[in-house]
N, C-alpha and C. Protein backbone atom coordinates (compact mmCIF):
# COMPACT_ATOMS: atom_id res chain seq x y z
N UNK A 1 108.97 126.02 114.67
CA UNK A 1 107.78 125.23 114.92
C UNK A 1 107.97 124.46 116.22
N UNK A 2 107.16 124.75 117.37
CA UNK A 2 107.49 123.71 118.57
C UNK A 2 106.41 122.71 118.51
N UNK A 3 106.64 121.76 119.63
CA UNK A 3 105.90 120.87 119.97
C UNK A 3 104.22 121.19 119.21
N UNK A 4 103.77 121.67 119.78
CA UNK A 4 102.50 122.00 119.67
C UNK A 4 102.31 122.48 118.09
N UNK A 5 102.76 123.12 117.66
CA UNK A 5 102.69 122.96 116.11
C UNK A 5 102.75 121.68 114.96
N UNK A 6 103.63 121.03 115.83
CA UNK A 6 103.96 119.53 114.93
C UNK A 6 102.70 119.28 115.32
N UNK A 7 102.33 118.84 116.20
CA UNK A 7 101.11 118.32 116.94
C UNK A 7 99.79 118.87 115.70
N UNK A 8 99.66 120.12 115.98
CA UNK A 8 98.64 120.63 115.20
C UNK A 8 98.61 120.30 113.86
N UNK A 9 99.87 120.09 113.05
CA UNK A 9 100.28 120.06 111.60
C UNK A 9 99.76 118.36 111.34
N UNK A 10 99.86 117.50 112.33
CA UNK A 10 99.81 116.19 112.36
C UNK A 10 98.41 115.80 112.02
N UNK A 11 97.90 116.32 113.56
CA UNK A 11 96.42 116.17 113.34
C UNK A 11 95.40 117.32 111.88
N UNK A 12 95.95 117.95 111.68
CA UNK A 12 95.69 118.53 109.89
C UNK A 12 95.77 117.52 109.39
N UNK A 13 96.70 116.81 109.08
CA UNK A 13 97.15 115.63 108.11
C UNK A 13 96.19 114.48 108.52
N UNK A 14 96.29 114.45 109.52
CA UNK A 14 95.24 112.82 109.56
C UNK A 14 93.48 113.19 109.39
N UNK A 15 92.94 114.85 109.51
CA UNK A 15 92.00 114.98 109.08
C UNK A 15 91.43 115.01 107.64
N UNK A 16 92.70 115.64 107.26
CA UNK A 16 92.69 115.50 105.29
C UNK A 16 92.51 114.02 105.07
N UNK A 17 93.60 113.17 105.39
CA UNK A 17 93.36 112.09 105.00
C UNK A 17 92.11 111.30 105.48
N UNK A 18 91.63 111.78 106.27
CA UNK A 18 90.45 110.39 107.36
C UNK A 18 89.34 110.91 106.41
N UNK A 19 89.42 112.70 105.93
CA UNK A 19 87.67 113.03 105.25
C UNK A 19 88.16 112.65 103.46
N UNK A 20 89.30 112.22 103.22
CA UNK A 20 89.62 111.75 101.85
C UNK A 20 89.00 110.22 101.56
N UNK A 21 89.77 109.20 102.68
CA UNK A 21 89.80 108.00 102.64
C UNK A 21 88.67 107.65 102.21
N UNK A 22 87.70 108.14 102.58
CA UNK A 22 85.88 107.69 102.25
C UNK A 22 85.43 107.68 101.18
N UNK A 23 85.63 108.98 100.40
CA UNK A 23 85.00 109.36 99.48
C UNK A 23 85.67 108.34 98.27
N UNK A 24 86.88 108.13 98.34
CA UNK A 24 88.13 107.36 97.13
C UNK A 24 87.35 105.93 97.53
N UNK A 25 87.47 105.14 98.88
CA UNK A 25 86.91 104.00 98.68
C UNK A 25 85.42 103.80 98.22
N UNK A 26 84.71 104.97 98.72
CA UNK A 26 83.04 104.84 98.06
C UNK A 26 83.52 104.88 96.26
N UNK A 27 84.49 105.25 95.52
CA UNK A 27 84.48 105.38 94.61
C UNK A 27 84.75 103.78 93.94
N UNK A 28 85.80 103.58 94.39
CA UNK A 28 86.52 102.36 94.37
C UNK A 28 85.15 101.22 94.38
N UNK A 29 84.38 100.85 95.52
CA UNK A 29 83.36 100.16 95.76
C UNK A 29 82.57 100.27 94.71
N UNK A 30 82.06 101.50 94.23
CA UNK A 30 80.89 101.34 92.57
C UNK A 30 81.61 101.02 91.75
N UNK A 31 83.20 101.51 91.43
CA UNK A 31 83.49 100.91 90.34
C UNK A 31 83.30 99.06 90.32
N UNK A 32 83.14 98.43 91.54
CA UNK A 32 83.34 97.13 91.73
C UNK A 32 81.92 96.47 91.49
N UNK A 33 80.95 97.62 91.71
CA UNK A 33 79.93 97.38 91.70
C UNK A 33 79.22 97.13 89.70
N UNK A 34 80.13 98.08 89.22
CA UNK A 34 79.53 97.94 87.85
C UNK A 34 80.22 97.34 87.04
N UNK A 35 81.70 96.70 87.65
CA UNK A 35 81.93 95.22 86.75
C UNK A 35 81.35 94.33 87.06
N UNK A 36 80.65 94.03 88.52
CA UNK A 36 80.14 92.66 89.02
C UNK A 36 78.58 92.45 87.90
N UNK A 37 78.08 94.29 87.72
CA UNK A 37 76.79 94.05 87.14
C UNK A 37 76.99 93.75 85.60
N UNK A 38 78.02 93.87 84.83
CA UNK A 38 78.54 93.89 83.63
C UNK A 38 78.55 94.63 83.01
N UNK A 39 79.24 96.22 83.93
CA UNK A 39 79.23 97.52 83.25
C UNK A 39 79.86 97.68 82.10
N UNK A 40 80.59 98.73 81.88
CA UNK A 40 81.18 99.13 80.62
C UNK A 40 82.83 98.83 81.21
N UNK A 41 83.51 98.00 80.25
CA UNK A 41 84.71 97.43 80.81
C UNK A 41 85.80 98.35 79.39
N UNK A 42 87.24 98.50 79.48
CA UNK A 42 88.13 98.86 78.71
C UNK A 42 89.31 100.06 79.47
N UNK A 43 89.88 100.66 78.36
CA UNK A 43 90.99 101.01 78.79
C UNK A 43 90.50 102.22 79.88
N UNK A 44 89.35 103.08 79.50
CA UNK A 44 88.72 103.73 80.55
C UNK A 44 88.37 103.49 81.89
N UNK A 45 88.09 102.59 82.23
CA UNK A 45 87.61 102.41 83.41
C UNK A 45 88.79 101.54 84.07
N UNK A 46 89.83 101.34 83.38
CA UNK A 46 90.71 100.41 83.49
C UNK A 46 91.79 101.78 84.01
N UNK A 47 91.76 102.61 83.54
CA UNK A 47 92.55 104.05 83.74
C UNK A 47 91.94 104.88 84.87
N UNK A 48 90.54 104.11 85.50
CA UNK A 48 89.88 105.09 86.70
C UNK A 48 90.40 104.19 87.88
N UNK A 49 90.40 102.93 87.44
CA UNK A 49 90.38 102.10 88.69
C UNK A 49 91.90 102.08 89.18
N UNK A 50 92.61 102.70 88.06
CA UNK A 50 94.19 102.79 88.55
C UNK A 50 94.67 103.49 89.35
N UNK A 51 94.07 104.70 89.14
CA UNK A 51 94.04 105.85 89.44
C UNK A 51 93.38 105.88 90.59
N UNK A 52 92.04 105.31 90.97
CA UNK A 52 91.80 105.59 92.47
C UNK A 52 92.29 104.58 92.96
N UNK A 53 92.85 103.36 92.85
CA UNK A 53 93.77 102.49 93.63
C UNK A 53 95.05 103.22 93.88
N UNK A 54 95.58 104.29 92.90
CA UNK A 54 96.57 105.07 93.08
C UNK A 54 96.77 105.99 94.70
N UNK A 55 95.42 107.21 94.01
CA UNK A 55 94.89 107.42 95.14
C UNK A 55 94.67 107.06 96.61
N UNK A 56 94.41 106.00 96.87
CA UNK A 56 94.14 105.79 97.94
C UNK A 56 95.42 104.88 98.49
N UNK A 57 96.41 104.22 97.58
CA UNK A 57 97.67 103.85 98.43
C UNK A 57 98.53 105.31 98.63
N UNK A 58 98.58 106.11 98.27
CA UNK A 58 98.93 107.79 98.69
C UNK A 58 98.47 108.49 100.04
N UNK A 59 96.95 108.33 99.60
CA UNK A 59 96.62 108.61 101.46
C UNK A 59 97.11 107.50 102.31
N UNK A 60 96.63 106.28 102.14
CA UNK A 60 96.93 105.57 103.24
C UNK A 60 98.44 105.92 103.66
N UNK A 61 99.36 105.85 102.90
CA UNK A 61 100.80 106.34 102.86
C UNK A 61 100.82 107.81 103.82
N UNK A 62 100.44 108.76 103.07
CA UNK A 62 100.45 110.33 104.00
C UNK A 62 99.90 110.38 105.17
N UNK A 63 98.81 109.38 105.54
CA UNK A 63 97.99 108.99 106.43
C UNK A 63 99.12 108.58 107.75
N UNK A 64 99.77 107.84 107.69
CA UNK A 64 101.09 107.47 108.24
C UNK A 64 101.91 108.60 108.60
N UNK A 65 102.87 108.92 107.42
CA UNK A 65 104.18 109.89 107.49
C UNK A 65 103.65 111.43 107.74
N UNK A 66 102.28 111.79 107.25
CA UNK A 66 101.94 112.89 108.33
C UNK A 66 100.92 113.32 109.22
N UNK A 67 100.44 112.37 109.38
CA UNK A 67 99.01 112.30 110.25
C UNK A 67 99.82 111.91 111.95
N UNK A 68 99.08 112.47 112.88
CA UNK A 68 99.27 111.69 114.51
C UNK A 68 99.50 110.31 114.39
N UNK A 69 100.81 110.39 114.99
CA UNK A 69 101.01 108.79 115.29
C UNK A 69 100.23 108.31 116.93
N UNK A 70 99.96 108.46 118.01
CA UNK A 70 99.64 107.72 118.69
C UNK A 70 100.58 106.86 119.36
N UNK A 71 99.50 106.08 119.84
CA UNK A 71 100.57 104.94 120.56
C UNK A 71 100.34 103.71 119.80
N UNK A 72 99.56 103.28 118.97
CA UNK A 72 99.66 102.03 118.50
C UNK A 72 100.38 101.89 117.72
N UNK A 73 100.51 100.01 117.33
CA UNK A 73 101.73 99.67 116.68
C UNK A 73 101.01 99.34 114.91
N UNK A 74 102.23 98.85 114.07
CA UNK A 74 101.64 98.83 113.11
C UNK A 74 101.93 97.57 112.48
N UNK A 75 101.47 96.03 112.24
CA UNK A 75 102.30 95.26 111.92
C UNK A 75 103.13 95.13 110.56
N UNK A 76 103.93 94.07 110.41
CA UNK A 76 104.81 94.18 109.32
C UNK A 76 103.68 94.23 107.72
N UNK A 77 102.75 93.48 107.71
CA UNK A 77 101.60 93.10 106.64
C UNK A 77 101.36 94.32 106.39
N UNK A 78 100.50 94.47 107.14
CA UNK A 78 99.86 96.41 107.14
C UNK A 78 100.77 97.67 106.43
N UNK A 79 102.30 97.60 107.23
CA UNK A 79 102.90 98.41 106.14
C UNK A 79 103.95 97.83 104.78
N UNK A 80 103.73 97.03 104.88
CA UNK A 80 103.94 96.03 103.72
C UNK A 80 103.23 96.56 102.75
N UNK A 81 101.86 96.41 102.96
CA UNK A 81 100.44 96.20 101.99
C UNK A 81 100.94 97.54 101.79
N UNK A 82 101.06 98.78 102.13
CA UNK A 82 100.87 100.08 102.19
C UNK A 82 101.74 100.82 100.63
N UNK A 83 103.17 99.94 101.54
CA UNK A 83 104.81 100.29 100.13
C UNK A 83 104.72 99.83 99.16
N UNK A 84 103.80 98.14 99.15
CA UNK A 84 103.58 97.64 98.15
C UNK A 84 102.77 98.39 97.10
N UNK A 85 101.84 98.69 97.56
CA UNK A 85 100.39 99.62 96.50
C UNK A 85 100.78 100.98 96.34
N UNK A 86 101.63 101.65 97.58
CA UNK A 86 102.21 102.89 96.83
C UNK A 86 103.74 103.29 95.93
N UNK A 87 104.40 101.78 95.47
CA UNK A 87 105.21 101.90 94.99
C UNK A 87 105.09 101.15 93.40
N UNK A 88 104.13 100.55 93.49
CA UNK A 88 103.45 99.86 92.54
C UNK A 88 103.74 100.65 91.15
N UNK A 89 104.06 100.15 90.20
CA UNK A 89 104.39 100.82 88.84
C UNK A 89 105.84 102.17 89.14
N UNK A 90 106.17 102.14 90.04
CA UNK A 90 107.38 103.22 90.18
C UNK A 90 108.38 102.67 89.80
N UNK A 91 109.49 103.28 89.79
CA UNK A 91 110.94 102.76 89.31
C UNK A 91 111.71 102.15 90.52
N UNK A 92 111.15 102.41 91.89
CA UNK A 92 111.86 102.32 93.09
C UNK A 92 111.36 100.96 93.19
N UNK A 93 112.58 100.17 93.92
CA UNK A 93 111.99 99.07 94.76
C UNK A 93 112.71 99.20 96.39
N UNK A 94 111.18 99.17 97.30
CA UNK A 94 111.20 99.31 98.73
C UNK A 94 111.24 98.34 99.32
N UNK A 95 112.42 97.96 100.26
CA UNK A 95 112.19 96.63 101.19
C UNK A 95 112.28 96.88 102.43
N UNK A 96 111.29 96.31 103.09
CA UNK A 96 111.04 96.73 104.37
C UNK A 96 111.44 95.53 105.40
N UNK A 97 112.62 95.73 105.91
CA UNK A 97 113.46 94.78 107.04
C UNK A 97 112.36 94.54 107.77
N UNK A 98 112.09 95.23 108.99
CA UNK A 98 111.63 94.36 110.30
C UNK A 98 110.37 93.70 110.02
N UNK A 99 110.89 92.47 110.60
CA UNK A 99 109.79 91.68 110.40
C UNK A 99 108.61 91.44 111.82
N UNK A 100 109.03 92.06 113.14
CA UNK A 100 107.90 92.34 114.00
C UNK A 100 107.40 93.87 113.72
N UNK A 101 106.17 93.95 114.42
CA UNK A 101 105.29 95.08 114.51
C UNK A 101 106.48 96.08 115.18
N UNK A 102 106.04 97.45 114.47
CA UNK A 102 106.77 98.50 114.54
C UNK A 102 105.30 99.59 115.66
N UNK A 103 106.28 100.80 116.58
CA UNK A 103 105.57 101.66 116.95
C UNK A 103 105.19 102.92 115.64
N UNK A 104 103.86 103.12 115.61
CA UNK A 104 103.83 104.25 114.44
C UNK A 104 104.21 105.30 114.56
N UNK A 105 104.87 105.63 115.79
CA UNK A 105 106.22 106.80 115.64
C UNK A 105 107.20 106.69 114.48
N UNK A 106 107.41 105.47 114.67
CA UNK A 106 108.62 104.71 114.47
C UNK A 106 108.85 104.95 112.66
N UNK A 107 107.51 103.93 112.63
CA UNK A 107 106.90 104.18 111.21
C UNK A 107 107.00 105.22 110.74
N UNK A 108 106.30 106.46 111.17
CA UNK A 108 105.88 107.56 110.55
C UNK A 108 107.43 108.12 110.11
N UNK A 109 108.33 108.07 110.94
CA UNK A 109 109.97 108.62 110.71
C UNK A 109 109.77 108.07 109.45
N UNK A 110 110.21 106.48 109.69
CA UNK A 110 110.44 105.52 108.55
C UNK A 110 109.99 106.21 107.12
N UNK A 111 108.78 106.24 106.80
CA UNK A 111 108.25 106.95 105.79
C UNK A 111 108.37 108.38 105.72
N UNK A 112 108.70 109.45 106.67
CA UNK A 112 109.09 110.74 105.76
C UNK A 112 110.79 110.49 105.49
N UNK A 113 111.32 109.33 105.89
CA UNK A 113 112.87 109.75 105.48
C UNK A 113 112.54 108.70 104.20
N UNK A 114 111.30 108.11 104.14
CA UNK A 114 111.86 107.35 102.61
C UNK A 114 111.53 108.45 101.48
N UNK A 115 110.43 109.38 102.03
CA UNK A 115 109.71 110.62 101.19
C UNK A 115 111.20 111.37 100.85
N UNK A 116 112.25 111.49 101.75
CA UNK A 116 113.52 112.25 101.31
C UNK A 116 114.62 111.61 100.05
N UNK A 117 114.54 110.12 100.64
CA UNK A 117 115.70 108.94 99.58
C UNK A 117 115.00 109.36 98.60
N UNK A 118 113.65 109.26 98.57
CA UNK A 118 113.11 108.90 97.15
C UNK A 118 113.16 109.98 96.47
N UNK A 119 112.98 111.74 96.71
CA UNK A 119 113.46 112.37 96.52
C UNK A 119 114.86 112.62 95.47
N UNK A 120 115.48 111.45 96.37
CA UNK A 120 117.66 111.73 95.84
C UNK A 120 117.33 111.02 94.45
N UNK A 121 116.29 109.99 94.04
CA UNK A 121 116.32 108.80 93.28
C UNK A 121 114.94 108.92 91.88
N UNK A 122 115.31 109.60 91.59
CA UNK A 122 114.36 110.15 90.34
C UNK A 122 114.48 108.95 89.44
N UNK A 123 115.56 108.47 89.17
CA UNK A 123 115.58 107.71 87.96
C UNK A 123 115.72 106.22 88.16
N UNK A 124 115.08 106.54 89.93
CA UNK A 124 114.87 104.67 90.32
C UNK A 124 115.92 104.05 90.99
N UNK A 125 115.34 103.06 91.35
CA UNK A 125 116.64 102.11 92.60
C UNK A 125 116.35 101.50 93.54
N UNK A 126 116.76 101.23 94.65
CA UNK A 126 116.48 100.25 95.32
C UNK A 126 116.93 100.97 96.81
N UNK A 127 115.98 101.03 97.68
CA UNK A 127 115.75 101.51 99.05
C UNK A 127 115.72 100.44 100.35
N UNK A 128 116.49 100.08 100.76
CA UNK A 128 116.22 99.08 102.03
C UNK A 128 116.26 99.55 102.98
N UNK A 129 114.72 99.16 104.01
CA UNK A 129 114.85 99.94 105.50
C UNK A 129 115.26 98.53 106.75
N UNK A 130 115.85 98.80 107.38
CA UNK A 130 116.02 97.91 108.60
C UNK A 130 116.45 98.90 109.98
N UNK A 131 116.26 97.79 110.75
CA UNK A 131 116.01 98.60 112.22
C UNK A 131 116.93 97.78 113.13
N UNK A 132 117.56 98.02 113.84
CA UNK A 132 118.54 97.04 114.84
C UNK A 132 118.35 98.21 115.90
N UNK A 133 118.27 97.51 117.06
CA UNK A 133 118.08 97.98 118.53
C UNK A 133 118.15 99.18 118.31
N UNK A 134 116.66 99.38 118.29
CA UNK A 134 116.36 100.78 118.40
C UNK A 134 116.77 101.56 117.12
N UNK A 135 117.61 101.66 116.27
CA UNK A 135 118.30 102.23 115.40
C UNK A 135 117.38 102.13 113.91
N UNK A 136 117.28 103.01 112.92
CA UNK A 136 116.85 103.20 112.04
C UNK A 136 117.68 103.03 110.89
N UNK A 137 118.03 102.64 109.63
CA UNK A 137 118.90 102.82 108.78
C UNK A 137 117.90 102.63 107.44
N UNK A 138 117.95 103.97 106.88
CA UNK A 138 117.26 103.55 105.22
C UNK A 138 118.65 103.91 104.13
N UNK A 139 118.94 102.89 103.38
CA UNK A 139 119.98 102.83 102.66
C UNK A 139 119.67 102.58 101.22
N UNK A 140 119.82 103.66 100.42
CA UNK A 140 119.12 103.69 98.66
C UNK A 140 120.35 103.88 97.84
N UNK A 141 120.40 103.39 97.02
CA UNK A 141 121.32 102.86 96.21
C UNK A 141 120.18 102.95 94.63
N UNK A 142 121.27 103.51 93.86
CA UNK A 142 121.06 103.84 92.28
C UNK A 142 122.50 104.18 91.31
N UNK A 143 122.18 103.96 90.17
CA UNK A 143 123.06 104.70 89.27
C UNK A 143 123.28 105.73 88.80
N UNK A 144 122.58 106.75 89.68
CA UNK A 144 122.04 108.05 89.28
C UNK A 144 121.35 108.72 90.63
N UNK A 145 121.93 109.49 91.39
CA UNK A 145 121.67 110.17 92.44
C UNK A 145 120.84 111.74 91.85
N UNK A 146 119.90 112.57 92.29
CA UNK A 146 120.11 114.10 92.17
C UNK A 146 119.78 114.24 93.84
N UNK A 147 121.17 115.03 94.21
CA UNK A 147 121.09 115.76 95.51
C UNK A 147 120.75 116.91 95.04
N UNK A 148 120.26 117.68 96.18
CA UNK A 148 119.89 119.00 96.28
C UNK A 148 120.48 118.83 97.28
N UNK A 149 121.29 119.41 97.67
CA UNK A 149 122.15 120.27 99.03
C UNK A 149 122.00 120.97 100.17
N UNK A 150 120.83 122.03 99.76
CA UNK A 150 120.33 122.70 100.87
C UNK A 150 119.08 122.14 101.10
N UNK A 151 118.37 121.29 100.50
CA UNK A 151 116.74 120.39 100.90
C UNK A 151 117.96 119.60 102.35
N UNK A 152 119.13 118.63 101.98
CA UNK A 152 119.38 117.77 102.52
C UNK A 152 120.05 118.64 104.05
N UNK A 153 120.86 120.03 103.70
CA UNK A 153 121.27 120.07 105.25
C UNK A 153 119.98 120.56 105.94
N UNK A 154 118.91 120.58 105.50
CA UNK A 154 117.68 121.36 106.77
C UNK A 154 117.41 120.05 107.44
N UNK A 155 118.22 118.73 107.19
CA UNK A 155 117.91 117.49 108.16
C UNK A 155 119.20 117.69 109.68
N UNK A 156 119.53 118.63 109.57
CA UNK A 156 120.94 118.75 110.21
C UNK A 156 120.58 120.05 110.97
N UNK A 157 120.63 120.84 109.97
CA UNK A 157 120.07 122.44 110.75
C UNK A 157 118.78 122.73 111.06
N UNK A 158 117.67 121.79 110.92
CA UNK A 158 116.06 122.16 111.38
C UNK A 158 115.69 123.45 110.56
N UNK A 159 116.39 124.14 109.86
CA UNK A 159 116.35 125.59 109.43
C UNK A 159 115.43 125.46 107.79
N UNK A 160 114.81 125.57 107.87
CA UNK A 160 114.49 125.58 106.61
C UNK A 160 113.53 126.67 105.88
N UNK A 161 113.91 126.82 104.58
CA UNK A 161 113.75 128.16 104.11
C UNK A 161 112.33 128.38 103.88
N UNK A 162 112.11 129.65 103.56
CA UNK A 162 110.59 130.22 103.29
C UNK A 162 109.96 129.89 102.37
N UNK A 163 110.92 129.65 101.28
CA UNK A 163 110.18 128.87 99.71
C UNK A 163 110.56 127.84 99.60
N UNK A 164 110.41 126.82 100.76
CA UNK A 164 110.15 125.40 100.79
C UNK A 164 108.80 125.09 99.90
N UNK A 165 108.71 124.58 99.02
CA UNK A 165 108.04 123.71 97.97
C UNK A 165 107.42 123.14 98.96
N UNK A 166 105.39 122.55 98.47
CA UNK A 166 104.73 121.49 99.35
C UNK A 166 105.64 120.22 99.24
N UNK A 167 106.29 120.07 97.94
CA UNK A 167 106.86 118.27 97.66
C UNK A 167 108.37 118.16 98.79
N UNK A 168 108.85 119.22 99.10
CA UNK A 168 109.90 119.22 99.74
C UNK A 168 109.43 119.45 101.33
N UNK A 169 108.29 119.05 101.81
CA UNK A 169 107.94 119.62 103.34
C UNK A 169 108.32 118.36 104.26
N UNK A 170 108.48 116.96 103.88
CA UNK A 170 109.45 115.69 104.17
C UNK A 170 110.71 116.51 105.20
N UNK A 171 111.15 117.56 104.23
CA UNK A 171 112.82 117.66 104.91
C UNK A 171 112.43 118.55 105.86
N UNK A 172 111.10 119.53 106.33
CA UNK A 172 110.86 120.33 107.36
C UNK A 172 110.75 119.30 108.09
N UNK A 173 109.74 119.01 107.98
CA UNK A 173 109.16 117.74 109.18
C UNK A 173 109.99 116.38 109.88
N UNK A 174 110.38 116.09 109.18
CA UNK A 174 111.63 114.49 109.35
C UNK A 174 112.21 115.17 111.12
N UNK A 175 113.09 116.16 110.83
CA UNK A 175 113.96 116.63 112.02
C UNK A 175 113.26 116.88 112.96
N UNK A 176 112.42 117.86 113.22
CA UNK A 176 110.90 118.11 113.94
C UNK A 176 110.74 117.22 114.89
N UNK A 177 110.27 116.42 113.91
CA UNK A 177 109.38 115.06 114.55
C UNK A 177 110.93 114.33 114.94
N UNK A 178 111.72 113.72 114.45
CA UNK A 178 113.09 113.42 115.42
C UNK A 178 113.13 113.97 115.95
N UNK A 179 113.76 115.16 116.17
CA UNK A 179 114.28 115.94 117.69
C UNK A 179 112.66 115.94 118.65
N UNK A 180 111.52 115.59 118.59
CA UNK A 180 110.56 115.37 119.66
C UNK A 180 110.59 114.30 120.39
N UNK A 181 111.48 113.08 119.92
CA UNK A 181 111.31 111.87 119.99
C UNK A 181 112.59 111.55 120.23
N UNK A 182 113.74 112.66 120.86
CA UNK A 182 115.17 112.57 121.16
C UNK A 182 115.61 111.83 120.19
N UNK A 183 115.51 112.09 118.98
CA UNK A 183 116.74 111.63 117.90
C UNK A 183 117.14 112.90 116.82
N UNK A 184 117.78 112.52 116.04
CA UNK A 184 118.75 113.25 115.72
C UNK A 184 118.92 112.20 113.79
N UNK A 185 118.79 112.90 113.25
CA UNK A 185 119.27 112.28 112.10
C UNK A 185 120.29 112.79 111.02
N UNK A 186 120.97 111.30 110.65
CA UNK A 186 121.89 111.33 110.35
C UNK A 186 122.31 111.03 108.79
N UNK A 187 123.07 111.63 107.82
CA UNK A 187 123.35 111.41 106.73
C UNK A 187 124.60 111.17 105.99
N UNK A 188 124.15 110.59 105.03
CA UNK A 188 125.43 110.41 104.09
C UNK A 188 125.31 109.83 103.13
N UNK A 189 126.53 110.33 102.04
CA UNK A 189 125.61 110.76 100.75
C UNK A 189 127.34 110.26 99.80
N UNK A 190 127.41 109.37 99.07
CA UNK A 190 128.31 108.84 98.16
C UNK A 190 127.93 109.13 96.51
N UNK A 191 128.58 108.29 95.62
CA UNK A 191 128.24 108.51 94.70
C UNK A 191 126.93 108.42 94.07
N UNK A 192 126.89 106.83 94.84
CA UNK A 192 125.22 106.14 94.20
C UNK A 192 124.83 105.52 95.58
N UNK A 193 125.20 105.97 96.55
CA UNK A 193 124.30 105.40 97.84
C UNK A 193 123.91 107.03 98.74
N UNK A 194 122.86 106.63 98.71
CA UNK A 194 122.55 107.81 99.96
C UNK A 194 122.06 106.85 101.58
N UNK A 195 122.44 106.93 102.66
CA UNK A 195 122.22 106.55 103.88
C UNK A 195 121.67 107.42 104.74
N UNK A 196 119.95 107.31 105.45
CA UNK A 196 119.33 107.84 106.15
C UNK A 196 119.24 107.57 107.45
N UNK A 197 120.05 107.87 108.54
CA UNK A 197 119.40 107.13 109.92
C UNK A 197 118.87 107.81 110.81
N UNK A 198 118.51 107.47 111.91
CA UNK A 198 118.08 108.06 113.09
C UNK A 198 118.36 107.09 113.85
């Protein structure tokens, strides 16, 4: 895949998400509309509104890690708000170091290498991202790792196989998009810590 493919694959992604985003918040908005009027309230509508709040912290999320980044920045709130609502009820807890505005290059890495930790961490844990000059480090920690082996060296070899899974397309893309952006990422993998950098 060269340049121009990532490119193309990107802008796919931010069109899925931009003709999604609408339709989930028009949904979101009536549901708001027919508690204000004193619709029908309970575990039903209580199970829709979860679900498209679900929804739509997912796109906003994919919206990011595979849509065109651009040149703008993204501040700390914004992707705050983002990890917060898409991690919401999960087993993971995400902390997000930098506390100035990030480039959404930057970002977008950030989030497909957390799409990989989270991956290692099925049964939950704790993910911390921080950034020091220039440098990336996502560091996840659990009591319970599952590696997959060959998902993790296609971050090393760019090589990745033909029956790559949609849930596993994180480990195509991550390297891709690094090596466009002259980096290179880096791993390592212990008992109960896995370490992501670039």
């Amino acid at each position: 895949m060269n340049l121009s493919q990532v490119n193309l694959s990107a802008l796919i992604g931010s069109r899925i998400c931009h003709d999604l985003i609408s339709p989930i918040g028009a949904i979101n908005n009536g549901l708001e509309l027919l508690d204000m009027a004193g619709g029908q309230s309970g575990p039903e509508m209580d199970l829709i509104q979860q679900s498209v709040g679900n929804a739509s912290a997912r796109i906003r999320y994919f919206r990011v890690a595979f849509g065109a980044a651009g040149e703008q920045t993204m501040g700390r709130s914004e992707i705050t708000s983002i990890l917060d609502d898409v991690m919401q009820g999960a087993r993971l807890n995400v902390a997000w170091g930098p506390m100035d505005a990030q480039p959404r290059s930057h970002v977008r890495l950030a989030f497909l290498a957390l799409l990989c930790v989270e991956a290692a961490m099925p049964y939950g844990g704790r993910i911390e991202i921080s950034q020091n000059d220039g440098k990336w480090l996502l560091h996840g920690r659990a009591e319970k790792l599952n590696i997959d082996p060959p998902l993790w060296e296609i971050l090393s070899t760019k090589d990745a196989p033909s029956d790559l899974r949609p849930a596993q397309v994180q480990f195509a893309l991550l390297p891709l998009i690094a090596a466009d952006m002259d980096r290179r990422i880096h791993v390592q993998i212990a008992d109960d810590t896995v370490k992501l950098s670039f």
